[in-house]
N, C-alpha and C. Protein backbone atom coordinates (compact mmCIF):
# COMPACT_ATOMS: atom_id res chain seq x y z
N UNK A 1 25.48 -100.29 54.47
CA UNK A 1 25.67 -99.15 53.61
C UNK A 1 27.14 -99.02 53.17
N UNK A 2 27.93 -98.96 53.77
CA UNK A 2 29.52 -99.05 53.89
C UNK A 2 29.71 -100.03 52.91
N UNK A 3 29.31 -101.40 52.92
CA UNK A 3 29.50 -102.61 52.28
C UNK A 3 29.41 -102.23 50.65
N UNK A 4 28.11 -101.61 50.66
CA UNK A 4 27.76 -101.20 48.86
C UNK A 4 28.42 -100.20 48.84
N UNK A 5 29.00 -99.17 49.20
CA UNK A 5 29.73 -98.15 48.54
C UNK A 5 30.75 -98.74 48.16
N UNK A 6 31.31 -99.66 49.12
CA UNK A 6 32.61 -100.54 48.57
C UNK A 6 32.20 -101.46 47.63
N UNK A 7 30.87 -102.10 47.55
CA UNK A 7 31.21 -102.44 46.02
C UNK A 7 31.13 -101.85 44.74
N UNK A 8 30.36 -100.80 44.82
CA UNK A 8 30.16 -99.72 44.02
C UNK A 8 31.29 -98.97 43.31
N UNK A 9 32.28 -98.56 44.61
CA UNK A 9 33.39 -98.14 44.03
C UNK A 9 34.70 -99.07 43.05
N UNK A 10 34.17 -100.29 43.60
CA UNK A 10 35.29 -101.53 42.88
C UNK A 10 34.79 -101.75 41.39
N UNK A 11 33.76 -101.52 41.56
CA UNK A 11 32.92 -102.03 40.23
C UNK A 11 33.17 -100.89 39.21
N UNK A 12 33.30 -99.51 39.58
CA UNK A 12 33.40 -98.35 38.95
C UNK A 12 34.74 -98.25 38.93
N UNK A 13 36.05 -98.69 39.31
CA UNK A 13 37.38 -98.08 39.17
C UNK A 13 37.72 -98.23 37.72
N UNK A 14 39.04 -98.09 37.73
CA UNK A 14 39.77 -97.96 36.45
C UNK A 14 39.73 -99.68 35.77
N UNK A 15 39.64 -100.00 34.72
CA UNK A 15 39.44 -100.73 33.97
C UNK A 15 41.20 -101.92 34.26
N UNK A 16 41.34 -103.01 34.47
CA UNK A 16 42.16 -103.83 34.33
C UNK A 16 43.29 -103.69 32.99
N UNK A 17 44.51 -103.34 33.50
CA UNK A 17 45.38 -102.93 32.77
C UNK A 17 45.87 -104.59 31.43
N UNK A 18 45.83 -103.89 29.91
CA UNK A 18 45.69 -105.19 28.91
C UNK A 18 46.88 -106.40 29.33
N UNK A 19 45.94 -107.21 28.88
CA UNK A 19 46.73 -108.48 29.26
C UNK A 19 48.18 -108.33 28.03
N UNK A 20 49.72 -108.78 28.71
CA UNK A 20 51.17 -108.26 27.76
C UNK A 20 50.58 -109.29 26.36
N UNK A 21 51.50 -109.01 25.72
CA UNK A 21 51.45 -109.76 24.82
C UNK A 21 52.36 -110.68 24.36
N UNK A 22 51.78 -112.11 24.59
CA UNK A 22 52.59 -112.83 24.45
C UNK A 22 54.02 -113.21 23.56
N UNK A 23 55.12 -113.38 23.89
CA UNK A 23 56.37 -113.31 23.12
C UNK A 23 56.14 -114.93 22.68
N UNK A 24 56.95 -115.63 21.40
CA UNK A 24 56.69 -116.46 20.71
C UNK A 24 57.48 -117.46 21.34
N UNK A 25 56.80 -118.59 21.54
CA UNK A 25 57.86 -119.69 22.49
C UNK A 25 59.81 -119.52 21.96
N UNK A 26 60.12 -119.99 22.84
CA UNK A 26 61.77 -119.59 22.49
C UNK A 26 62.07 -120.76 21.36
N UNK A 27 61.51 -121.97 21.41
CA UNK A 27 61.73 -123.51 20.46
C UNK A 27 60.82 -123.42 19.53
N UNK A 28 59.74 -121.95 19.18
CA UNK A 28 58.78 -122.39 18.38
C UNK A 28 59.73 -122.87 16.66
N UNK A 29 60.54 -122.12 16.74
CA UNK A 29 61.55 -122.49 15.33
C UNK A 29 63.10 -123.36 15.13
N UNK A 30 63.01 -124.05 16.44
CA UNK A 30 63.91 -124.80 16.59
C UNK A 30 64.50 -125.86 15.70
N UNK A 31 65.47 -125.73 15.44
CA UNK A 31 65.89 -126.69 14.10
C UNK A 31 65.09 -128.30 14.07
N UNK A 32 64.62 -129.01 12.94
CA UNK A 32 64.40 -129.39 12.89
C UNK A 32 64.21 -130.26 11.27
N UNK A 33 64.29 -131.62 11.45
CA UNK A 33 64.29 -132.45 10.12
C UNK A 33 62.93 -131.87 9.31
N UNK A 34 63.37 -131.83 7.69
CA UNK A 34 62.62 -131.08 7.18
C UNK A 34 61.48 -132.63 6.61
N UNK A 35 60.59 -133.27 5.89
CA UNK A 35 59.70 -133.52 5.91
C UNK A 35 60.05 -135.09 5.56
N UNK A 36 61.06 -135.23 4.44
CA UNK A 36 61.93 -136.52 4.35
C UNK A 36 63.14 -136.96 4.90
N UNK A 37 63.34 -135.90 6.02
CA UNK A 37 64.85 -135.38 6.56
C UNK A 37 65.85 -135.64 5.41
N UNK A 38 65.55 -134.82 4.65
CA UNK A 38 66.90 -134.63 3.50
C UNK A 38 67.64 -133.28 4.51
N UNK A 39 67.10 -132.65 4.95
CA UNK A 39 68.05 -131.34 5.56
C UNK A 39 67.76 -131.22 7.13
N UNK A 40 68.08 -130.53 7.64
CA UNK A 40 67.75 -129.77 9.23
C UNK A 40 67.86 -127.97 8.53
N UNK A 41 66.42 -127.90 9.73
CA UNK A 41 65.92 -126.16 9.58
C UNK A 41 66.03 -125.45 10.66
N UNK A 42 66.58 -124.27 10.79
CA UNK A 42 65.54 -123.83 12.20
C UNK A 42 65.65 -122.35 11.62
N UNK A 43 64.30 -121.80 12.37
CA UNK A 43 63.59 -120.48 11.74
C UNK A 43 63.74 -119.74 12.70
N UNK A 44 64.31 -117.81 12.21
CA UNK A 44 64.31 -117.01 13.32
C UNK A 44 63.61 -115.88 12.72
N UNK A 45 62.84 -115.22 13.43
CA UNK A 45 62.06 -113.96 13.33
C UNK A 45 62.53 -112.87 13.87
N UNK A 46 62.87 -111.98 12.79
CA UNK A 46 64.16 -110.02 13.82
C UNK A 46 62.74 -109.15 13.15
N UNK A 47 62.40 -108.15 13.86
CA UNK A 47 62.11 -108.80 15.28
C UNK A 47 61.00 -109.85 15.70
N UNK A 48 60.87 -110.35 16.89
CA UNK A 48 60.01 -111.20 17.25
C UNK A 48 58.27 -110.94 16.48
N UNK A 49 57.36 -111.26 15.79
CA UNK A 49 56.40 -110.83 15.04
C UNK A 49 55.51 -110.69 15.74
N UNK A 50 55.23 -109.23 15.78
CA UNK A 50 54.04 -108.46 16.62
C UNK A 50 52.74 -108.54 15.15
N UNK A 51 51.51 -108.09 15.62
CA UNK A 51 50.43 -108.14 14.54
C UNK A 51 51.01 -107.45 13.85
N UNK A 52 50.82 -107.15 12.66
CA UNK A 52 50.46 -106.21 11.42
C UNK A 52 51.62 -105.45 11.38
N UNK A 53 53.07 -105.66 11.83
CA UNK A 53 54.26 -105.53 11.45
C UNK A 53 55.28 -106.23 10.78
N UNK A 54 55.72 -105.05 10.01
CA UNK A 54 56.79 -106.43 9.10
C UNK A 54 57.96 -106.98 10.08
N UNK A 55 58.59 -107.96 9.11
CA UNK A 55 60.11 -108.28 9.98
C UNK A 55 60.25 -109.48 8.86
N UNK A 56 61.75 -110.04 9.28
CA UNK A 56 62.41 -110.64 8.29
C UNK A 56 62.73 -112.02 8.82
N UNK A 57 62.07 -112.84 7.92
CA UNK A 57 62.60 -114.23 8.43
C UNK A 57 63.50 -114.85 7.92
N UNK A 58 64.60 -115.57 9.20
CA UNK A 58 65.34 -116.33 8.85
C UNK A 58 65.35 -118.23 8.63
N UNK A 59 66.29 -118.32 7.79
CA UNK A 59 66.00 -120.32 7.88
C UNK A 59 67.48 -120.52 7.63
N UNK A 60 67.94 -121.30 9.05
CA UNK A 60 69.24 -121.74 8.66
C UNK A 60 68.99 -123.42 8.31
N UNK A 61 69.78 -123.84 6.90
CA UNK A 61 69.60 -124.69 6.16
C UNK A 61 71.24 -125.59 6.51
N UNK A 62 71.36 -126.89 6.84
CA UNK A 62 71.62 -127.57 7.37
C UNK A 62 71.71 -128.85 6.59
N UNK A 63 73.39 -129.78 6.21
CA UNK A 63 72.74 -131.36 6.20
C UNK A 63 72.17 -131.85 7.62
N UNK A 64 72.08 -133.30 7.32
CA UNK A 64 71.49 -133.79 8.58
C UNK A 64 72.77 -133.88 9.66
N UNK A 65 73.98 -133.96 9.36
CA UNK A 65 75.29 -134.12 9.94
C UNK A 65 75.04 -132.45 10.32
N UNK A 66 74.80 -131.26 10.25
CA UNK A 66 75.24 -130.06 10.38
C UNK A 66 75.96 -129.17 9.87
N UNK A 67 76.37 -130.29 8.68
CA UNK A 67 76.80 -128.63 7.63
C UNK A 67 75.54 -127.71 7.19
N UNK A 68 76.98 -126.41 6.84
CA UNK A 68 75.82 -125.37 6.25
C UNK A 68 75.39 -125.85 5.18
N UNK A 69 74.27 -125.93 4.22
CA UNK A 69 73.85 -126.60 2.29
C UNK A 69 73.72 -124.64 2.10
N UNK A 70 75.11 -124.26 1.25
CA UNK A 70 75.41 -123.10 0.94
C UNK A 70 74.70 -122.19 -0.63
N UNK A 71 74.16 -123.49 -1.04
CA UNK A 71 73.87 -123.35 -2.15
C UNK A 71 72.40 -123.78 -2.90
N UNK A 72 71.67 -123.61 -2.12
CA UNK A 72 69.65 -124.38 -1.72
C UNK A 72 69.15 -123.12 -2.78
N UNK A 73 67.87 -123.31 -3.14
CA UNK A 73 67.04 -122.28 -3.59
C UNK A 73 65.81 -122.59 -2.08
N UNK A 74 65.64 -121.59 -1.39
CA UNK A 74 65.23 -121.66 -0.16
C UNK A 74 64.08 -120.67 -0.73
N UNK A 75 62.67 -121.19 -0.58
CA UNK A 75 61.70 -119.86 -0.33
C UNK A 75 60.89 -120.17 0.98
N UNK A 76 60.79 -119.25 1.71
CA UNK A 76 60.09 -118.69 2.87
C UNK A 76 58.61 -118.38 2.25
N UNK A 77 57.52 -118.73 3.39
CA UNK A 77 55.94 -118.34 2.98
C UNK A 77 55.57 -118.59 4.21
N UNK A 78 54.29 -117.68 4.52
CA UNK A 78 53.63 -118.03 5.65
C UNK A 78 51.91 -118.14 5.18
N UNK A 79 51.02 -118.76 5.77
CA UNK A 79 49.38 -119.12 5.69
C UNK A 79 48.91 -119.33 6.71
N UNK A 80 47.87 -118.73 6.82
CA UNK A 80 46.94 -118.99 7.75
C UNK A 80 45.79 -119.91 7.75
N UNK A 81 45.98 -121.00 7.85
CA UNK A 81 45.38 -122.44 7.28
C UNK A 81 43.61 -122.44 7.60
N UNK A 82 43.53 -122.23 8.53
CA UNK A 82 42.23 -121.56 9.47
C UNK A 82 41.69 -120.91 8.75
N UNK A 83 41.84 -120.06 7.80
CA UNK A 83 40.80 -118.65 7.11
C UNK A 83 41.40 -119.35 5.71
N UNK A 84 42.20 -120.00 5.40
CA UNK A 84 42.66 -119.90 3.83
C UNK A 84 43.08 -118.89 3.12
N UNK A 85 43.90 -118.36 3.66
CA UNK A 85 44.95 -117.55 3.21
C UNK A 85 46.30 -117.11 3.79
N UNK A 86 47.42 -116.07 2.99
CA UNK A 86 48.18 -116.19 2.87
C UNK A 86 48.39 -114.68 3.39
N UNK A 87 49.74 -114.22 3.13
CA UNK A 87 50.04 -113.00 3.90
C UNK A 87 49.55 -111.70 3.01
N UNK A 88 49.42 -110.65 3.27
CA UNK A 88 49.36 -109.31 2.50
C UNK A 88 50.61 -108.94 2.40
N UNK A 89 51.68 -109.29 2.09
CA UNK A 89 52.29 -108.96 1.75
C UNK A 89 53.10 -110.17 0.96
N UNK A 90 54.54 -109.68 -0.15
CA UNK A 90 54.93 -110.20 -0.84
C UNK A 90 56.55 -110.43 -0.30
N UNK A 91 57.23 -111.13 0.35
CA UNK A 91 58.43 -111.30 1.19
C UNK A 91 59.57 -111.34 -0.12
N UNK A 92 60.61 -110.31 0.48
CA UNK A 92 61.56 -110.51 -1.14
C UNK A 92 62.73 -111.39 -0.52
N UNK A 93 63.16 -112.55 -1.04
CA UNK A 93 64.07 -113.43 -0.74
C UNK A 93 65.73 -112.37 -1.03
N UNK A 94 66.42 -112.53 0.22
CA UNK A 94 67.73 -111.72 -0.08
C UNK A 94 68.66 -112.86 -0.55
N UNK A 95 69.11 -112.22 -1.48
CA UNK A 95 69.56 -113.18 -2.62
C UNK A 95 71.43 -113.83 -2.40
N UNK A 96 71.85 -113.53 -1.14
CA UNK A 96 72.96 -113.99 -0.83
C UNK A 96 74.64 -113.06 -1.55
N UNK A 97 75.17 -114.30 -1.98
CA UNK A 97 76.60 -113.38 -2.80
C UNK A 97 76.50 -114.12 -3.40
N UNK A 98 76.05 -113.12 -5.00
CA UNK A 98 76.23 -113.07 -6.16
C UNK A 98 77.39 -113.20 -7.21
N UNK A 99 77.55 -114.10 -8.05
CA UNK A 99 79.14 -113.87 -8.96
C UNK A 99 78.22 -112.83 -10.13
N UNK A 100 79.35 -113.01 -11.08
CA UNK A 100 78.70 -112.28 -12.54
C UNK A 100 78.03 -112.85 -12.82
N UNK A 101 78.02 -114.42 -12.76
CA UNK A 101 77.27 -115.42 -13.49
C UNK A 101 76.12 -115.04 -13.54
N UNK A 102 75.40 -114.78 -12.06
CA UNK A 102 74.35 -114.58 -11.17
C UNK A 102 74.03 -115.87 -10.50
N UNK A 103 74.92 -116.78 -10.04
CA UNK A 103 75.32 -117.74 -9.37
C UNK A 103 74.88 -117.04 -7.69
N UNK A 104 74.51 -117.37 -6.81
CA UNK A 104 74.33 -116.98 -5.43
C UNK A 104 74.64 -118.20 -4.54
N UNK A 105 75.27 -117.63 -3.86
CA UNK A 105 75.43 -119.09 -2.26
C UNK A 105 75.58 -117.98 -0.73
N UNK A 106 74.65 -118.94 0.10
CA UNK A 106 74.84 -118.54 1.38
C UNK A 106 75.41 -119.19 1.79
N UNK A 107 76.96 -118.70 2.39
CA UNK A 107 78.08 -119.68 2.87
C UNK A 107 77.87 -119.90 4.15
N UNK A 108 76.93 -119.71 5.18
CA UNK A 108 76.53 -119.85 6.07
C UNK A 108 75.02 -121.06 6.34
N UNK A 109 74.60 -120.95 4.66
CA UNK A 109 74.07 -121.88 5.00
C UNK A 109 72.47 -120.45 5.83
N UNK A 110 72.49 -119.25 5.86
CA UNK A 110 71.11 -118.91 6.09
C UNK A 110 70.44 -118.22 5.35
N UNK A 111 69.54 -118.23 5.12
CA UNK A 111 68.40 -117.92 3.68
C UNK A 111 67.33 -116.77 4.91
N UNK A 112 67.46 -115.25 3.80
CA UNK A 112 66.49 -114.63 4.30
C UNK A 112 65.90 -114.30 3.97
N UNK A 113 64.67 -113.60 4.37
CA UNK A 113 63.25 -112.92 3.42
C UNK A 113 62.58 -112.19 3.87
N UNK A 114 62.87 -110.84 3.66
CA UNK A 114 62.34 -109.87 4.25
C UNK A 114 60.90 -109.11 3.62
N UNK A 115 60.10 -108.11 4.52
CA UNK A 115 59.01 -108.26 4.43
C UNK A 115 57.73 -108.88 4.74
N UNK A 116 58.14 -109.86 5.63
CA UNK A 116 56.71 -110.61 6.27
C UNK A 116 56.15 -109.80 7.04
N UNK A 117 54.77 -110.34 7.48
CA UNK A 117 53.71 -109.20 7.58
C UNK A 117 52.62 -110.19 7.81
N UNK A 118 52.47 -110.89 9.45
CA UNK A 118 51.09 -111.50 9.69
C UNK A 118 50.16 -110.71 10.23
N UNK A 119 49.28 -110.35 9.52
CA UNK A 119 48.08 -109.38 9.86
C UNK A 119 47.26 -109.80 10.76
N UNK A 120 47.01 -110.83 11.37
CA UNK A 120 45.77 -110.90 11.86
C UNK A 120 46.15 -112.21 12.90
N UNK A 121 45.58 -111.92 13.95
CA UNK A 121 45.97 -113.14 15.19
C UNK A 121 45.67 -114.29 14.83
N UNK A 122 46.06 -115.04 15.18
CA UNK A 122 45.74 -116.49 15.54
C UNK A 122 47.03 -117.43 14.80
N UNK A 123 46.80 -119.00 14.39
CA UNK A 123 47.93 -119.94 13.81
C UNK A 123 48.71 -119.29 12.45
N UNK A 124 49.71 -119.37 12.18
CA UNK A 124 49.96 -119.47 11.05
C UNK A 124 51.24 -120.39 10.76
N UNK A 125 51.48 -121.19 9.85
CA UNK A 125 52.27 -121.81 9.10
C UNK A 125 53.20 -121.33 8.30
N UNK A 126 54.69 -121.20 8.98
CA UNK A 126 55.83 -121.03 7.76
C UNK A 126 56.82 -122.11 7.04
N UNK A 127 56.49 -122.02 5.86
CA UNK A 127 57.03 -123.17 4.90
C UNK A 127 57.93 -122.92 4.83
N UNK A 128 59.14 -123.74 4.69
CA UNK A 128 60.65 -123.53 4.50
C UNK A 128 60.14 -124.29 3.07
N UNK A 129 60.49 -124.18 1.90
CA UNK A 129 60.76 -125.17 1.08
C UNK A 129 62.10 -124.88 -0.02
N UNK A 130 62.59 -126.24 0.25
CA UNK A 130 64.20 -126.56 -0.33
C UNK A 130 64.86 -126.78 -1.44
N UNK A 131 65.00 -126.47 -2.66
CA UNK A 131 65.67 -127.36 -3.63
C UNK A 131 66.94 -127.12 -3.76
N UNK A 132 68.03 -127.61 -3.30
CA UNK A 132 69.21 -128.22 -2.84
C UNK A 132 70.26 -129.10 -3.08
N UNK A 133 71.21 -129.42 -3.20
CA UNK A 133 72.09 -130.48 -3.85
C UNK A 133 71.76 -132.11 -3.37
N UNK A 134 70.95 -132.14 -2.60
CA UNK A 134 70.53 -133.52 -1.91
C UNK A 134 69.41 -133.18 -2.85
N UNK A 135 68.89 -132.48 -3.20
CA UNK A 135 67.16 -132.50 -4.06
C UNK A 135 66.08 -131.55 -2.79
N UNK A 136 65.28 -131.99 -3.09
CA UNK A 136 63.84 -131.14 -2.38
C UNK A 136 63.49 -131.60 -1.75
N UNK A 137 62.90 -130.90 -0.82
CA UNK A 137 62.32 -131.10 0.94
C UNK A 137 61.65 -129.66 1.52
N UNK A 138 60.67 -129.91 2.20
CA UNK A 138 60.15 -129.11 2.97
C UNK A 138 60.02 -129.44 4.40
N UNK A 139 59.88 -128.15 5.06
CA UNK A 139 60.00 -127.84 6.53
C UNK A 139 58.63 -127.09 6.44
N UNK A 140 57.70 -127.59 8.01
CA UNK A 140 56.50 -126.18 8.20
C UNK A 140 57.01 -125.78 9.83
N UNK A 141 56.23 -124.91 9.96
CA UNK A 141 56.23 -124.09 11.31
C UNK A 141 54.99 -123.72 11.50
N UNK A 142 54.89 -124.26 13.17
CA UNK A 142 53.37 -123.30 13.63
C UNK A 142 53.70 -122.16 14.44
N UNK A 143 53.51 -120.63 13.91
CA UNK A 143 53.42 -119.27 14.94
C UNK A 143 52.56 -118.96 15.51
N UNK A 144 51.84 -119.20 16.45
CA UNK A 144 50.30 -119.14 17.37
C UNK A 144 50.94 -117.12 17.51
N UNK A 145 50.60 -116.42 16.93
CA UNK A 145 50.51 -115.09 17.43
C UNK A 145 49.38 -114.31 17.77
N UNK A 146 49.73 -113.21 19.12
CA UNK A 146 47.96 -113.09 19.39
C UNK A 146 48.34 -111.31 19.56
């Protein structure tokens, strides 16, 4: 009798507190040769990308030696390859320092884009893609977010 009340009561307690939620490997955006290694990338996310919150991604753009390439047309995109599609939202590229001309360079060499917004768990893919004084190249990224 003793035995079943004790399982009775285990079976009835409070529900198992939610499993955390996983933070995004520390190397998931680790620099890396972009697809012809014309450049080196590496991607940072402020803040780390929780579901269905925005945040702003970074891509620091790189020769293969490690200079900054100050002067790239860099666009940022993310997809979810799995469902075939793309984000709900529209990421606005921050456009660096501007002359009159409307000339822009990131003298650092990092390209940002704020507004991302992965809605829904599982893989997604962020494209770095480059056009640059070496010419064009792309970089991808896998974000497993849950």
């Amino acid at each position: 009798m003793i035995a079943a009340a004790l399982f009775l009561a285990a079976c009835t307690g409070a529900p198992p507190p939610p499993a955390p939620v996983e933070a995004a490997p520390a190397d998931w955006g680790a620099a890396r040769a972009t697809d012809a290694g014309t450049y080196r990338v590496a991607l940072k996310a402020d803040p780390v990308p929780a579901i269905g919150d925005l945040f702003t991604m970074e891509a620091t753009v790189t020769s293969p030696s490690g200079d900054p390439v100050p002067d790239a047309a860099v666009v940022l995109d993310a997809r979810m390859p799995q469902h075939d599609h793309g984000m709900m939202t529209d990421p606005k590229p921050d456009p660096g320092d501007c002359d009159d001309a409307g000339a822009c360079r990131h003298a650092d060499g990092v390209y940002r884009s704020r507004g991302f917004k992965l809605h829904m768990a599982g893989a997604w893919t962020v494209s770095v893609d480059i056009d640059g004084p070496a010419g064009r190249d792309t970089a991808t990224f896998v974000y497993d977010i849950h």
